[in-house]
PDB file of N, CA and C in Angstrom:
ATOM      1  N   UNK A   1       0.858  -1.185   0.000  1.00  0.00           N
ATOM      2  CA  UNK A   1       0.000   0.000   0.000  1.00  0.00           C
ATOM      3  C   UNK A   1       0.894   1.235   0.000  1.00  0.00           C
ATOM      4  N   UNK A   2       0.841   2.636  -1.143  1.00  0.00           N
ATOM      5  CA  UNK A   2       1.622   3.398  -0.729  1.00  0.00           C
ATOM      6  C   UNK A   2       0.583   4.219   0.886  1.00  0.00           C
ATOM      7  N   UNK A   3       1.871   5.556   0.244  1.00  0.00           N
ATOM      8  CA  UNK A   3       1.438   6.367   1.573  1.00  0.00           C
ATOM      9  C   UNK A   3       0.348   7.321   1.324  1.00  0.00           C
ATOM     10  N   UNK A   4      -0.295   7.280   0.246  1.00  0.00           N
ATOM     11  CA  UNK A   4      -1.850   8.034   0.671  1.00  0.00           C
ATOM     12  C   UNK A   4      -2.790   6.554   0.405  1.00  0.00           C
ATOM     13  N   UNK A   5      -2.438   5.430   0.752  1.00  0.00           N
ATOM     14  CA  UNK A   5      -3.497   4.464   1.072  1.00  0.00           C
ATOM     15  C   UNK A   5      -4.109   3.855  -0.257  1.00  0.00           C
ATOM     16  N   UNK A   6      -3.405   4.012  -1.650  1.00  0.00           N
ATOM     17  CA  UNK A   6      -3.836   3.868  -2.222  1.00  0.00           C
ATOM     18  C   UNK A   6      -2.756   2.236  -3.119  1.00  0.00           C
ATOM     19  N   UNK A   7      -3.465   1.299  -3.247  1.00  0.00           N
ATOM     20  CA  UNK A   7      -3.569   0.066  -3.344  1.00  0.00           C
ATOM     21  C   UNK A   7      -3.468  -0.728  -4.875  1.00  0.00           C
ATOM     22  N   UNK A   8      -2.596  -1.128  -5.731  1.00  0.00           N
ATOM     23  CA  UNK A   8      -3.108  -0.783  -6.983  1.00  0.00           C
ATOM     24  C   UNK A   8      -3.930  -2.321  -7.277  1.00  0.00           C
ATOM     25  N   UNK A   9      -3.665  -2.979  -6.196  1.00  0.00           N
ATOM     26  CA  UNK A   9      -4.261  -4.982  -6.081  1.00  0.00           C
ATOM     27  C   UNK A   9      -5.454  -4.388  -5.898  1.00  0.00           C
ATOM     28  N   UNK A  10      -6.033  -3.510  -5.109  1.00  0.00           N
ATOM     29  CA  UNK A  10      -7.777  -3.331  -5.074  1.00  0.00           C
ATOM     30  C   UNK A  10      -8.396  -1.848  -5.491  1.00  0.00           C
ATOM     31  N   UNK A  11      -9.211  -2.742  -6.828  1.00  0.00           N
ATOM     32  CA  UNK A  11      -9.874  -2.061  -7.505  1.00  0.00           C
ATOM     33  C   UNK A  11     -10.540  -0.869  -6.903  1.00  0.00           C
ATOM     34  N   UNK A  12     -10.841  -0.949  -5.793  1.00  0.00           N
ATOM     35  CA  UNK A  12     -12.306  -0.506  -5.322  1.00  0.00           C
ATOM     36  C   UNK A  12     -11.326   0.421  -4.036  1.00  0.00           C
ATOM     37  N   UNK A  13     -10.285   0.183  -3.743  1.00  0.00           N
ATOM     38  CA  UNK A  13      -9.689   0.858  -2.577  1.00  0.00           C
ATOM     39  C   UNK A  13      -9.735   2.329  -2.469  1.00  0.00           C
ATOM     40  N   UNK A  14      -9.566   3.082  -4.079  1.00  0.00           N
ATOM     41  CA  UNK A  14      -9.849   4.734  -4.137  1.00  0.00           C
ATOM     42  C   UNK A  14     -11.277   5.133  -3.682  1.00  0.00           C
ATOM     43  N   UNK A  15     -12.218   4.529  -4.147  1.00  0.00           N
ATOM     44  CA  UNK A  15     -13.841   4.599  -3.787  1.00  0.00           C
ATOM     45  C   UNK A  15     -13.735   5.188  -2.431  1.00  0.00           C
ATOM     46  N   UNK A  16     -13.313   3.602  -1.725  1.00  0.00           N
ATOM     47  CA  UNK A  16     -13.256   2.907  -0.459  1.00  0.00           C
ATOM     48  C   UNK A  16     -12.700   4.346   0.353  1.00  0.00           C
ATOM     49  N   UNK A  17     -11.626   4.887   0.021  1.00  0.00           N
ATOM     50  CA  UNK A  17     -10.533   5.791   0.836  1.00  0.00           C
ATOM     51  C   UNK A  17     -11.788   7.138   0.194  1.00  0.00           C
ATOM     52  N   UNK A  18     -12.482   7.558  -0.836  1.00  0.00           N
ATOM     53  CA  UNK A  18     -13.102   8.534  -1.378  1.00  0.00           C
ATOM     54  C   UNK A  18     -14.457   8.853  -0.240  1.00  0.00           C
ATOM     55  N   UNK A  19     -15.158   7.896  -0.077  1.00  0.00           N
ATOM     56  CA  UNK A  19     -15.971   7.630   0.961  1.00  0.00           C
ATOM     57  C   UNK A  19     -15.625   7.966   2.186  1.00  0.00           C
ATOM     58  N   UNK A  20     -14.793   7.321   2.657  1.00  0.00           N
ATOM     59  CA  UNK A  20     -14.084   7.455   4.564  1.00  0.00           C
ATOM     60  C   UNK A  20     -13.645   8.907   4.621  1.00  0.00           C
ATOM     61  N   UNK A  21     -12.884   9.490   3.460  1.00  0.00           N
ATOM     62  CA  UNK A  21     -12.850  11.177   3.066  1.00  0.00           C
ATOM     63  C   UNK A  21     -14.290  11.916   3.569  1.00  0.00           C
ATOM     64  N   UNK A  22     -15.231  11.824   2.853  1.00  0.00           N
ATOM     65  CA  UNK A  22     -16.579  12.069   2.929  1.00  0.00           C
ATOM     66  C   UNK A  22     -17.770  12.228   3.989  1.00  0.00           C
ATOM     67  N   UNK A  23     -17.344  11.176   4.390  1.00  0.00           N
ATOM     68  CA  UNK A  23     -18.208  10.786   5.505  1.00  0.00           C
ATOM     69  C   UNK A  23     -17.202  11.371   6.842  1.00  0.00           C
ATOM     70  N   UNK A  24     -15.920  11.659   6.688  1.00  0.00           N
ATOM     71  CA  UNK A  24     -15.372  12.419   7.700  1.00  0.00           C
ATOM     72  C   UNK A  24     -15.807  13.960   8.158  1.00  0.00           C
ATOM     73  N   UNK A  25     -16.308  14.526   7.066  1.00  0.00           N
ATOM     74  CA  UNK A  25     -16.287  16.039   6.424  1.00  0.00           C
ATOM     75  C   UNK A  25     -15.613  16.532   5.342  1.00  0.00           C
ATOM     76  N   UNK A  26     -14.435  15.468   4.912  1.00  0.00           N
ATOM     77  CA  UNK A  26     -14.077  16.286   4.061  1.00  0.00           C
ATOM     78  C   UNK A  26     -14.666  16.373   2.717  1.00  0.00           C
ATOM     79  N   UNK A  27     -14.533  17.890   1.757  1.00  0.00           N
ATOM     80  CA  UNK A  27     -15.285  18.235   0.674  1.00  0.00           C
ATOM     81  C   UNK A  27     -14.698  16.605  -0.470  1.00  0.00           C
ATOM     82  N   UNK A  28     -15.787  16.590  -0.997  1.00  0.00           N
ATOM     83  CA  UNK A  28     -15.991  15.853  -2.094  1.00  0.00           C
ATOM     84  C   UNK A  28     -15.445  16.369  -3.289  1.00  0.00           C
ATOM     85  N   UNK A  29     -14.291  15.546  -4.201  1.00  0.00           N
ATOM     86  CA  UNK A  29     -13.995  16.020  -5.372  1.00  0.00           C
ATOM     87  C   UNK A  29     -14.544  16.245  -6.156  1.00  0.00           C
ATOM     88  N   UNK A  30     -15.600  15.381  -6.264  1.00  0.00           N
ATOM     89  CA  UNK A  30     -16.215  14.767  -7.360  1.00  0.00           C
ATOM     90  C   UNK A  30     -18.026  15.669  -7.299  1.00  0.00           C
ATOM     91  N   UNK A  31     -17.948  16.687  -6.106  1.00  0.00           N
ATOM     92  CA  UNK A  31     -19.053  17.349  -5.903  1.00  0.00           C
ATOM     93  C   UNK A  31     -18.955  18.303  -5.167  1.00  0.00           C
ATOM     94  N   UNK A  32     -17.898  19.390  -5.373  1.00  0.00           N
ATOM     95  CA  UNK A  32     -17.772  20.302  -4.565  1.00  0.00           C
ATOM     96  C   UNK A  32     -19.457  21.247  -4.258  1.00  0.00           C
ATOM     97  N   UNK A  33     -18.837  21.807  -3.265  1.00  0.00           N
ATOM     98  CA  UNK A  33     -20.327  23.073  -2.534  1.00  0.00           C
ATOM     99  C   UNK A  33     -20.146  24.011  -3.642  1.00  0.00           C
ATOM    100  N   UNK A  34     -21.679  24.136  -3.846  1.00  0.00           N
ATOM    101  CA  UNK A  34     -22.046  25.145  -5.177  1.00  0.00           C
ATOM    102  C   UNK A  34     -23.043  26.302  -4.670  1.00  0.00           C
ATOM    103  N   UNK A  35     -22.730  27.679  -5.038  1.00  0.00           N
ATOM    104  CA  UNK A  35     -23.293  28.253  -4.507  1.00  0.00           C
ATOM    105  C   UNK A  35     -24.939  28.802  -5.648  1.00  0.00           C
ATOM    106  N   UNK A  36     -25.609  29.961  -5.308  1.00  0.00           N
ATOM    107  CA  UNK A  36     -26.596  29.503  -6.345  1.00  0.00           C
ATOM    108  C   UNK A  36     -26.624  30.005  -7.635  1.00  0.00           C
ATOM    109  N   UNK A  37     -25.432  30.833  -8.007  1.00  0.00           N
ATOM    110  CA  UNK A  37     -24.992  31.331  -8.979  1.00  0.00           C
ATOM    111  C   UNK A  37     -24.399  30.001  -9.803  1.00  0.00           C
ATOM    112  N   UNK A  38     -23.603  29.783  -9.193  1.00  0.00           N
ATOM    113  CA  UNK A  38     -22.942  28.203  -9.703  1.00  0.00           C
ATOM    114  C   UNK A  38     -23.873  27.393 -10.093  1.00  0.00           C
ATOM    115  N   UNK A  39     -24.969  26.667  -9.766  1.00  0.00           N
ATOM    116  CA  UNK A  39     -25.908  26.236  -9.839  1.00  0.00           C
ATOM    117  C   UNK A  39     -26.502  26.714 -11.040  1.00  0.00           C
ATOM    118  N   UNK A  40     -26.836  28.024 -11.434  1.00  0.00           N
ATOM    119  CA  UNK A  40     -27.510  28.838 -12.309  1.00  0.00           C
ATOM    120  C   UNK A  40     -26.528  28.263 -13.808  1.00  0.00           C
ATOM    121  N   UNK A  41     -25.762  28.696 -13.752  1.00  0.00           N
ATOM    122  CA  UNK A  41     -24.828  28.874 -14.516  1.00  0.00           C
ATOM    123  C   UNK A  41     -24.671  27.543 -15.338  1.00  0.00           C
ATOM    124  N   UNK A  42     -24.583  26.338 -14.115  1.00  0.00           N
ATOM    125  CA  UNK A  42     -24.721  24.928 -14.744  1.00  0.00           C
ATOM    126  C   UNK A  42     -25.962  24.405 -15.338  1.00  0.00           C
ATOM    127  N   UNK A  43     -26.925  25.024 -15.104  1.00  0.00           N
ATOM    128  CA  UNK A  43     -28.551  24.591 -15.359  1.00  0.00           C
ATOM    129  C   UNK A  43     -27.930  25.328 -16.949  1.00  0.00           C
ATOM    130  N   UNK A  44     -27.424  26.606 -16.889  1.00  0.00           N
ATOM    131  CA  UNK A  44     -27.587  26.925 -18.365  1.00  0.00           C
ATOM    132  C   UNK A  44     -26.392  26.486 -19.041  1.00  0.00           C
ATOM    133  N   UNK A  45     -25.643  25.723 -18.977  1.00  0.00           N
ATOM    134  CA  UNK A  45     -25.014  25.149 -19.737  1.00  0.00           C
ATOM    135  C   UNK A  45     -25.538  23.888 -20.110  1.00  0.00           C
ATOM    136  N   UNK A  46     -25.952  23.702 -19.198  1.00  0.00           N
ATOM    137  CA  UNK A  46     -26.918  21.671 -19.670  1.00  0.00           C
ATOM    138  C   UNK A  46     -27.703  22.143 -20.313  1.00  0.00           C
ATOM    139  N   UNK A  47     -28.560  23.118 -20.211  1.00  0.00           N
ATOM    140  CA  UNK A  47     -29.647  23.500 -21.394  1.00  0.00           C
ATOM    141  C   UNK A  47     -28.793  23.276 -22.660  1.00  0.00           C
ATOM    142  N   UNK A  48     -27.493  24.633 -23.122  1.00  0.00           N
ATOM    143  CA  UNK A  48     -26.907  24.790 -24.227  1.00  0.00           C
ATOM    144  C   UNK A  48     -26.637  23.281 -24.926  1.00  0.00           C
ATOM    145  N   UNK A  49     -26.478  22.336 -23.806  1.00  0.00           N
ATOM    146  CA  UNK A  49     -25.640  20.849 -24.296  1.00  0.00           C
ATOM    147  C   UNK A  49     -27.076  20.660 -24.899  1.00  0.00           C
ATOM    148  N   UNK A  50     -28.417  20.550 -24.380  1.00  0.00           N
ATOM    149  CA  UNK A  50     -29.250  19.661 -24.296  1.00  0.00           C
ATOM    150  C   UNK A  50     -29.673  20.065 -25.637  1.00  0.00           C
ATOM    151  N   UNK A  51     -30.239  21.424 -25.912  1.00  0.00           N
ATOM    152  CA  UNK A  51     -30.074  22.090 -27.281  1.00  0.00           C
ATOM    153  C   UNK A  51     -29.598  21.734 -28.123  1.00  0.00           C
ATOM    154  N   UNK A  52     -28.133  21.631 -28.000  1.00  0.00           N
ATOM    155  CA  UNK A  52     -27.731  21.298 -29.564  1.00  0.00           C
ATOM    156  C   UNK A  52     -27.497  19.807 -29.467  1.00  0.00           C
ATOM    157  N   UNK A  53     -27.610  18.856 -28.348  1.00  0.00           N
ATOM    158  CA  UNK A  53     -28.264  17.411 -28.991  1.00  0.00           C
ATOM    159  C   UNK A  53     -29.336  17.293 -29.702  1.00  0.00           C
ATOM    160  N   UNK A  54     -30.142  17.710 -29.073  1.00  0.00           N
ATOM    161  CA  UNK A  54     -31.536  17.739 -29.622  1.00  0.00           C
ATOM    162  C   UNK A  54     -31.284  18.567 -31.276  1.00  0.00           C
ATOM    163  N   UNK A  55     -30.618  19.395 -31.685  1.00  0.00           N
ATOM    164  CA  UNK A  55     -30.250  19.978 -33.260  1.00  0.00           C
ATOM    165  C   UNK A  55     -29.794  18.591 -33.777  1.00  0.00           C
ATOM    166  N   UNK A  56     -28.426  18.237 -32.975  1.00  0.00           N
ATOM    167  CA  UNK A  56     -28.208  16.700 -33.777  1.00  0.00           C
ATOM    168  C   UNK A  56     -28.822  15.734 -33.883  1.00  0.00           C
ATOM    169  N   UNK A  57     -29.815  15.660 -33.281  1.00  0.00           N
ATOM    170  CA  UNK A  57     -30.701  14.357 -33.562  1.00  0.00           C
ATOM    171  C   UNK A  57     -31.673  14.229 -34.313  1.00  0.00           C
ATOM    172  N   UNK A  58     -32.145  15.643 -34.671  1.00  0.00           N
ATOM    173  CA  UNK A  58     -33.292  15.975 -35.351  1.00  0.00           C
ATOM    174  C   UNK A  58     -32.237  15.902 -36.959  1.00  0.00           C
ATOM    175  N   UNK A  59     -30.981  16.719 -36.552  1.00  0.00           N
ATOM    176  CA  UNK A  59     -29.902  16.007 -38.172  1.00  0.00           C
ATOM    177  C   UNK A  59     -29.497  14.932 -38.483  1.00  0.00           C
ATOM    178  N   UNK A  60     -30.188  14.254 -37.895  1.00  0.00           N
ATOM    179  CA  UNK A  60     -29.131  12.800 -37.870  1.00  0.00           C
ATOM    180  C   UNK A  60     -30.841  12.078 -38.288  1.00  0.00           C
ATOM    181  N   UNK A  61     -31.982  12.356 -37.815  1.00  0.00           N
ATOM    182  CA  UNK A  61     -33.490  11.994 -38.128  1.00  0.00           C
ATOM    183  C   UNK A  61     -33.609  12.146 -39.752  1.00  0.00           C
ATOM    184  N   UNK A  62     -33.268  13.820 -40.141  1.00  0.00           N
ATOM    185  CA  UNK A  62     -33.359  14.188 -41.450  1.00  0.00           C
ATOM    186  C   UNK A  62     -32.402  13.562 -42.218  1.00  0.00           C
ATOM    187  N   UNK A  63     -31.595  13.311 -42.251  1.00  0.00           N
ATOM    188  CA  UNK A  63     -30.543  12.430 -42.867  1.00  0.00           C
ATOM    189  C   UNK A  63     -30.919  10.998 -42.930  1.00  0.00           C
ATOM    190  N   UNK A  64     -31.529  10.175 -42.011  1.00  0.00           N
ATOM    191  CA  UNK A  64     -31.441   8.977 -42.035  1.00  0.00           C
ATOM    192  C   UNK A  64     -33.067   9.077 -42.833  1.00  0.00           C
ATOM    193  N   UNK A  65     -33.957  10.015 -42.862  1.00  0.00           N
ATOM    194  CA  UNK A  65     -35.223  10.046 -43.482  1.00  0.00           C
ATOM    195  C   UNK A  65     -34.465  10.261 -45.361  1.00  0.00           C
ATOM    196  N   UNK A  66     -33.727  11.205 -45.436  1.00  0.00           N
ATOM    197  CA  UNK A  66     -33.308  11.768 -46.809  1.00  0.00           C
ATOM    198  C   UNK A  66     -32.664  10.245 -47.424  1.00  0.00           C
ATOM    199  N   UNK A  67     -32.026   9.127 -47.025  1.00  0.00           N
ATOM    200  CA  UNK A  67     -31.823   8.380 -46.752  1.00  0.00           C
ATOM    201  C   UNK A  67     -32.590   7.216 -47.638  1.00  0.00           C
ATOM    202  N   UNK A  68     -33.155   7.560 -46.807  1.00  0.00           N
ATOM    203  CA  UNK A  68     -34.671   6.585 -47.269  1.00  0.00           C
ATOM    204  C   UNK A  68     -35.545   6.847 -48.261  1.00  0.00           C
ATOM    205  N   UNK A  69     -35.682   8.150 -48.427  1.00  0.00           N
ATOM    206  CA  UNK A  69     -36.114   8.614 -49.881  1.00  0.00           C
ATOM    207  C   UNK A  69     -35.296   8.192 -51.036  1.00  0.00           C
ATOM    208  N   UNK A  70     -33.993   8.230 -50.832  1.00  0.00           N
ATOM    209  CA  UNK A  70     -32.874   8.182 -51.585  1.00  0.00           C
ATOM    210  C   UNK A  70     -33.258   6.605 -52.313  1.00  0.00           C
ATOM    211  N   UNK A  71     -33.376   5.451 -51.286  1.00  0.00           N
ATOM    212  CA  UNK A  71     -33.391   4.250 -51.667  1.00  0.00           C
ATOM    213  C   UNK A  71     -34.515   3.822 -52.181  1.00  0.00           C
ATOM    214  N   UNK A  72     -35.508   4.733 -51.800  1.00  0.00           N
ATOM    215  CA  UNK A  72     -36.979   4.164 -52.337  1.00  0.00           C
ATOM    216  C   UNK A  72     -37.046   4.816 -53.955  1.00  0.00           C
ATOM    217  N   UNK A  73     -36.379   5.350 -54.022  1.00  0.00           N
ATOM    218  CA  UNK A  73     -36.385   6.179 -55.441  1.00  0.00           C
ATOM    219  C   UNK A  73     -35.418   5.248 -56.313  1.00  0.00           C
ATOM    220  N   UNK A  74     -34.305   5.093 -55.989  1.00  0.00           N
ATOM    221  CA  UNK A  74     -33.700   3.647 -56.895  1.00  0.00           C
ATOM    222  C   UNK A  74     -34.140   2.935 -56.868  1.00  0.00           C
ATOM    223  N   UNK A  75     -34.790   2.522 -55.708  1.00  0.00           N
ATOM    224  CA  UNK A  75     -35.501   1.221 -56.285  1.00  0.00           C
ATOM    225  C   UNK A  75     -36.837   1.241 -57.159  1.00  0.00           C
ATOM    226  N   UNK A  76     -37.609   2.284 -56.868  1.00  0.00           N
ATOM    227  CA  UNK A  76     -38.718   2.706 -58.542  1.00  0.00           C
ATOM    228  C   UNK A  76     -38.018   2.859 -59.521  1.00  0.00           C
ATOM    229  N   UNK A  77     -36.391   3.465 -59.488  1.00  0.00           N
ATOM    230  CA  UNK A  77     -35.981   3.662 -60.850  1.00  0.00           C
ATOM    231  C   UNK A  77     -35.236   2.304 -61.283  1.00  0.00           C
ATOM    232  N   UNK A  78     -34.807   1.354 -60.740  1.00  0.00           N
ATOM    233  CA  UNK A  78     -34.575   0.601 -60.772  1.00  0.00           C
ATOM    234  C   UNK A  78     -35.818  -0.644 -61.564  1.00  0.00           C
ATOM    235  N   UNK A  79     -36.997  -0.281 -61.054  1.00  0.00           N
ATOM    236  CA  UNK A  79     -37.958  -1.501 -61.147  1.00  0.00           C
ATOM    237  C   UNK A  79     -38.870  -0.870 -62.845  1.00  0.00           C
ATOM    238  N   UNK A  80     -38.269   0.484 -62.634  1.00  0.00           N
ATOM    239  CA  UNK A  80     -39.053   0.911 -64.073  1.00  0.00           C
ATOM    240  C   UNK A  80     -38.352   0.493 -65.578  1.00  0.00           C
ATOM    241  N   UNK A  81     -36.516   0.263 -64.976  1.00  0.00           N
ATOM    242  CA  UNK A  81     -35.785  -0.033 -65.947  1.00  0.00           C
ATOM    243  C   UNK A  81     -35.922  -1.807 -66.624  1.00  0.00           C
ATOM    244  N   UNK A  82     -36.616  -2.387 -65.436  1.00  0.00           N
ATOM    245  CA  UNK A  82     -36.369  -3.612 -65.626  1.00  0.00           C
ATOM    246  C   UNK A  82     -37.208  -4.338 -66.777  1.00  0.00           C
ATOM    247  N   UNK A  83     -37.165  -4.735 -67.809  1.00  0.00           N
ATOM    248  CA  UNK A  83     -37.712  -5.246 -69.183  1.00  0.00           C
ATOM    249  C   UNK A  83     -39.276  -6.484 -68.262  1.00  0.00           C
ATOM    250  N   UNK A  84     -40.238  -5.816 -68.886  1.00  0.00           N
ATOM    251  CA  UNK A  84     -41.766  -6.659 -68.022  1.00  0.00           C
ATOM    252  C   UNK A  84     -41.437  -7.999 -68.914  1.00  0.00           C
ATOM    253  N   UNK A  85     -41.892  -8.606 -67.783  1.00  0.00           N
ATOM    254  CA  UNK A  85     -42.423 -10.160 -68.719  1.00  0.00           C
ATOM    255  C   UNK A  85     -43.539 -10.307 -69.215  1.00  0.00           C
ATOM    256  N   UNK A  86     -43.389 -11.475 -70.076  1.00  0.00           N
ATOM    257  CA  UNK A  86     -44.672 -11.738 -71.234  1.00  0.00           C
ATOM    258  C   UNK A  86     -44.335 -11.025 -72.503  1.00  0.00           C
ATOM    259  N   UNK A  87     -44.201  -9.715 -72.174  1.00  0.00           N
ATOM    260  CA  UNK A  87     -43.802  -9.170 -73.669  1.00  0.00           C
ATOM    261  C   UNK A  87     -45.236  -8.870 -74.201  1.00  0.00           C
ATOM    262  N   UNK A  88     -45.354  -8.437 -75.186  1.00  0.00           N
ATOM    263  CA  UNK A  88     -46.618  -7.865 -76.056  1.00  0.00           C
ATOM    264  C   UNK A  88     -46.990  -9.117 -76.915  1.00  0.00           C
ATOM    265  N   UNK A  89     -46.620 -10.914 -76.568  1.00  0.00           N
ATOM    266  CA  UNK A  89     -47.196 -12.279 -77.178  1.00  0.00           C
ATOM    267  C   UNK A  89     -47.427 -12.134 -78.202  1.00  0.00           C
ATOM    268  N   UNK A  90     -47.583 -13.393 -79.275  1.00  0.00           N
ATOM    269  CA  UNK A  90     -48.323 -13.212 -80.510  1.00  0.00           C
ATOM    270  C   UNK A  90     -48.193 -14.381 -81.040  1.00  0.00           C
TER     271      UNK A  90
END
């Protein structure tokens, strides 16, 4: 084990030592104290993220629709090229 307790045989030992941190008082890395500006600030950045997923998905919808037009159209042009059977008999 070195000397900040950290173990490289167990997986789970940083958690383990992250927790006993925590539950002592001390601040959380992984979640520092936010004040309500901070808070504000993050609500509007997850919006900005959430926004332009939502742009990409709706591009990635139109594309995979344009897509599909694309193939349904070769295949009418495809089925119009193809010589009918029977023929005009006689």
């Amino acid at each position: 084990m070195s000397e900040h307790g950290f173990n490289p045989g167990d997986p789970f030992g940083f958690f383990a030592q992250m927790w006993k941190n925590t539950a002592s008082g001390a601040p959380n890395p992984f979640m520092p104290p936010l004040t309500e500006e901070e808070i504000d600030r993050k609500l509007a950045e997850l919006k900005t993220v959430e926004q332009w997923l939502t742009m990409q998905v709706n591009l990635l919808q139109m594309t995979e629709k344009t897509l599909e037009l694309q193939k349904a159209g070769l295949a009418a042009l495809r089925q119009g090229l193809e010589p009918h059977e029977g023929g005009h008999g006689g």
